[in-house]
C-alpha atoms as a PDB file:
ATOM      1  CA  UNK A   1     118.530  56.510  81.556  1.00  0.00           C
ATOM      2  CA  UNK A   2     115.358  58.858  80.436  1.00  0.00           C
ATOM      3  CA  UNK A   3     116.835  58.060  76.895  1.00  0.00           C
ATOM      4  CA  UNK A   4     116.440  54.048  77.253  1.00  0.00           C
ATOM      5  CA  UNK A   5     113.035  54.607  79.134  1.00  0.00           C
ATOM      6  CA  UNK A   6     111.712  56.412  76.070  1.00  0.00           C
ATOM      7  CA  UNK A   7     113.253  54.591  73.726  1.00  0.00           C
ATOM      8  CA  UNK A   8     111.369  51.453  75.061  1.00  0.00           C
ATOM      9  CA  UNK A   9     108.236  52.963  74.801  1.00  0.00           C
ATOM     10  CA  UNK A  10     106.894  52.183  78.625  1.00  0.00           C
ATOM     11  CA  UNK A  11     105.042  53.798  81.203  1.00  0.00           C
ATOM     12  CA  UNK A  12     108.502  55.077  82.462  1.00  0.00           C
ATOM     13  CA  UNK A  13     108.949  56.993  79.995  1.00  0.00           C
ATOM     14  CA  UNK A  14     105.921  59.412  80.256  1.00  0.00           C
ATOM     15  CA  UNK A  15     106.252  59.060  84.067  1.00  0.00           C
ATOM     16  CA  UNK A  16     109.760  60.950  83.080  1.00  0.00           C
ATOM     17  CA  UNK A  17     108.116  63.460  80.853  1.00  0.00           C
ATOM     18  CA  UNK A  18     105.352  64.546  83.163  1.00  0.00           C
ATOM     19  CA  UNK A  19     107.727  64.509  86.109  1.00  0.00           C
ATOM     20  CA  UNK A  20     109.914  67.133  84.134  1.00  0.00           C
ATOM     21  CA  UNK A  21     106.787  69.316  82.950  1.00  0.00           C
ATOM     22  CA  UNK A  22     105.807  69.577  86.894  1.00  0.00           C
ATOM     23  CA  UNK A  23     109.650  70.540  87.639  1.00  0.00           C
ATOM     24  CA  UNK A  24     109.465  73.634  85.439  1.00  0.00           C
ATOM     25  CA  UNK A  25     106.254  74.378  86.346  1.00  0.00           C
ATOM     26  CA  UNK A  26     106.824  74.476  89.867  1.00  0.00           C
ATOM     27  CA  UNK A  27     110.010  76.342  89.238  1.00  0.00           C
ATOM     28  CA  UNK A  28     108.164  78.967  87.208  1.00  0.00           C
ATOM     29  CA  UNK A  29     105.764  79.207  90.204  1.00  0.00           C
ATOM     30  CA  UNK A  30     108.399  79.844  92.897  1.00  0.00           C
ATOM     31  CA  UNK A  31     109.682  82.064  90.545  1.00  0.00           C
ATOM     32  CA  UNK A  32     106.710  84.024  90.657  1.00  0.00           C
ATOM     33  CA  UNK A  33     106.537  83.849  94.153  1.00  0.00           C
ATOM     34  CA  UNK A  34     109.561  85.388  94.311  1.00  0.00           C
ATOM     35  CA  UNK A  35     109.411  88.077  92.395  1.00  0.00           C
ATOM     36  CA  UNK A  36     105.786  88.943  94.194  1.00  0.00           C
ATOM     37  CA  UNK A  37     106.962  88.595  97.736  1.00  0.00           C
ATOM     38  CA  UNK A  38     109.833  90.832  96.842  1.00  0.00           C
ATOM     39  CA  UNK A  39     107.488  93.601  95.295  1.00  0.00           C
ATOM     40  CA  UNK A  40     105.564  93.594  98.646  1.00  0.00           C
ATOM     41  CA  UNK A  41     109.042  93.299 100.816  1.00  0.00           C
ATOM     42  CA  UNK A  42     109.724  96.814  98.286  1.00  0.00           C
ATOM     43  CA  UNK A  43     106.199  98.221  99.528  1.00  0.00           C
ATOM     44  CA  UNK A  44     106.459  97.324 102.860  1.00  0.00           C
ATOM     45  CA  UNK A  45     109.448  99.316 103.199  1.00  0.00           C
ATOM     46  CA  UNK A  46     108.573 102.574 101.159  1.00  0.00           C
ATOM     47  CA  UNK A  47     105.614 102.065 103.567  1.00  0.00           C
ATOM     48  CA  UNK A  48     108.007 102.097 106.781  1.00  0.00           C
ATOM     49  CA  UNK A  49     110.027 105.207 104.747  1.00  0.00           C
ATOM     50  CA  UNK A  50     106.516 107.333 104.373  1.00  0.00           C
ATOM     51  CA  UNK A  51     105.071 107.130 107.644  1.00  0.00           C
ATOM     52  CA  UNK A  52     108.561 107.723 109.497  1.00  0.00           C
ATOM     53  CA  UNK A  53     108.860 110.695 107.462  1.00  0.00           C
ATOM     54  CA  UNK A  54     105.758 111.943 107.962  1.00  0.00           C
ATOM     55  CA  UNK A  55     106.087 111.283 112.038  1.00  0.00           C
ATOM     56  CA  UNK A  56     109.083 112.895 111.430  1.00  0.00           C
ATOM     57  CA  UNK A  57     107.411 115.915 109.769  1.00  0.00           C
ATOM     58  CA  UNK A  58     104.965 116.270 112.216  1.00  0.00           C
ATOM     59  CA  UNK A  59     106.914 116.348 115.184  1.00  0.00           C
ATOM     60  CA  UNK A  60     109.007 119.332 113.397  1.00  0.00           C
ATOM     61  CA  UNK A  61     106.029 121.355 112.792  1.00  0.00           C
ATOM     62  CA  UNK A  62     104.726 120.819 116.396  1.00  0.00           C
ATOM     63  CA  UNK A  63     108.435 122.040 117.654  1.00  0.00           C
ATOM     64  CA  UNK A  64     108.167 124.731 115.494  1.00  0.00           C
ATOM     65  CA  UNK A  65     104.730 126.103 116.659  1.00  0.00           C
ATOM     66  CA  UNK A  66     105.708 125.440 120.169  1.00  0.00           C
ATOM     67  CA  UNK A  67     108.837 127.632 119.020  1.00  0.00           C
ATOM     68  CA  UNK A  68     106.534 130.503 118.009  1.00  0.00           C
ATOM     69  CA  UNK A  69     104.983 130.646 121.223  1.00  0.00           C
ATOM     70  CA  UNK A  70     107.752 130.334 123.296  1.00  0.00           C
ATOM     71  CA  UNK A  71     109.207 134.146 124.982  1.00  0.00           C
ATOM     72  CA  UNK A  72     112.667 134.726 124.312  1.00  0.00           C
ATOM     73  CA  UNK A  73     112.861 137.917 125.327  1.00  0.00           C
ATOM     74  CA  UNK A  74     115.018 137.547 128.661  1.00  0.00           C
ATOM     75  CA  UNK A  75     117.703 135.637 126.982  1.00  0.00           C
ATOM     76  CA  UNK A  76     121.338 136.429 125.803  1.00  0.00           C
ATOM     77  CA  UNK A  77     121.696 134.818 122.488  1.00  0.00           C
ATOM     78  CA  UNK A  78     125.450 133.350 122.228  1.00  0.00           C
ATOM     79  CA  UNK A  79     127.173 133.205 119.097  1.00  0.00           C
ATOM     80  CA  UNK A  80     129.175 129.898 118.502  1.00  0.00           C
ATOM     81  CA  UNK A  81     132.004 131.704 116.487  1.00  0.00           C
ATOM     82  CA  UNK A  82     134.647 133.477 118.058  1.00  0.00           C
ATOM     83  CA  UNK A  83     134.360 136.733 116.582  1.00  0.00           C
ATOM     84  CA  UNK A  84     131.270 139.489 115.115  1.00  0.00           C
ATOM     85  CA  UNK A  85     131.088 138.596 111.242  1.00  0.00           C
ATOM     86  CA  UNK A  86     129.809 142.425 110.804  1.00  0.00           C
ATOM     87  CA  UNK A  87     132.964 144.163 112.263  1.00  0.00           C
ATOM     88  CA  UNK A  88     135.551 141.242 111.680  1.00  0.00           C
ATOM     89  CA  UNK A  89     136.765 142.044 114.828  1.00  0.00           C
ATOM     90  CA  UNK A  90     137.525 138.783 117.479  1.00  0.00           C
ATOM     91  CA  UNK A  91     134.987 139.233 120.704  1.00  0.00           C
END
């Protein structure tokens, strides 16, 4: 059909043309799009990533100081295995 329109010369037939040249370019533009929302989709998330491992770092340290501080002195520290690794013997 786009052949015949050309082929006669008419307005049809650069209706046709510039019809197709705003096709690509909007499909170049999408693609675009794409690609750029995906980059910030990638950012957002290394974003998420760095700040939950830094809340995550933070909270450690705190337990840690707060570990420090803390008196263990009156307490009977338990082993979880079921005999002493210095004298091989079962407790």
């Amino acid at each position: 059909m786009n052949a015949m329109l050309c082929a006669q010369g008419g307005d049809g037939c650069q209706e046709v043309v510039r019809s197709s040249k705003i096709r690509k370019k909007e499909s170049k533009r999408s693609k675009k799009e794409r690609q750029r929302g995906k980059q910030k989709r990638k950012a957002k998330e290394k974003g998420k990533r760095d700040s939950a491992t830094s809340r995550l770092t933070q909270l450690l340290v705190s337990d840690a100081s707060r570990v420090d501080e803390a008196d263990f002195s009156g307490l009977d520290i338990i082993s979880p295995f079921p005999f002493n690794f210095e004298t091989t013997e079962e407790l």
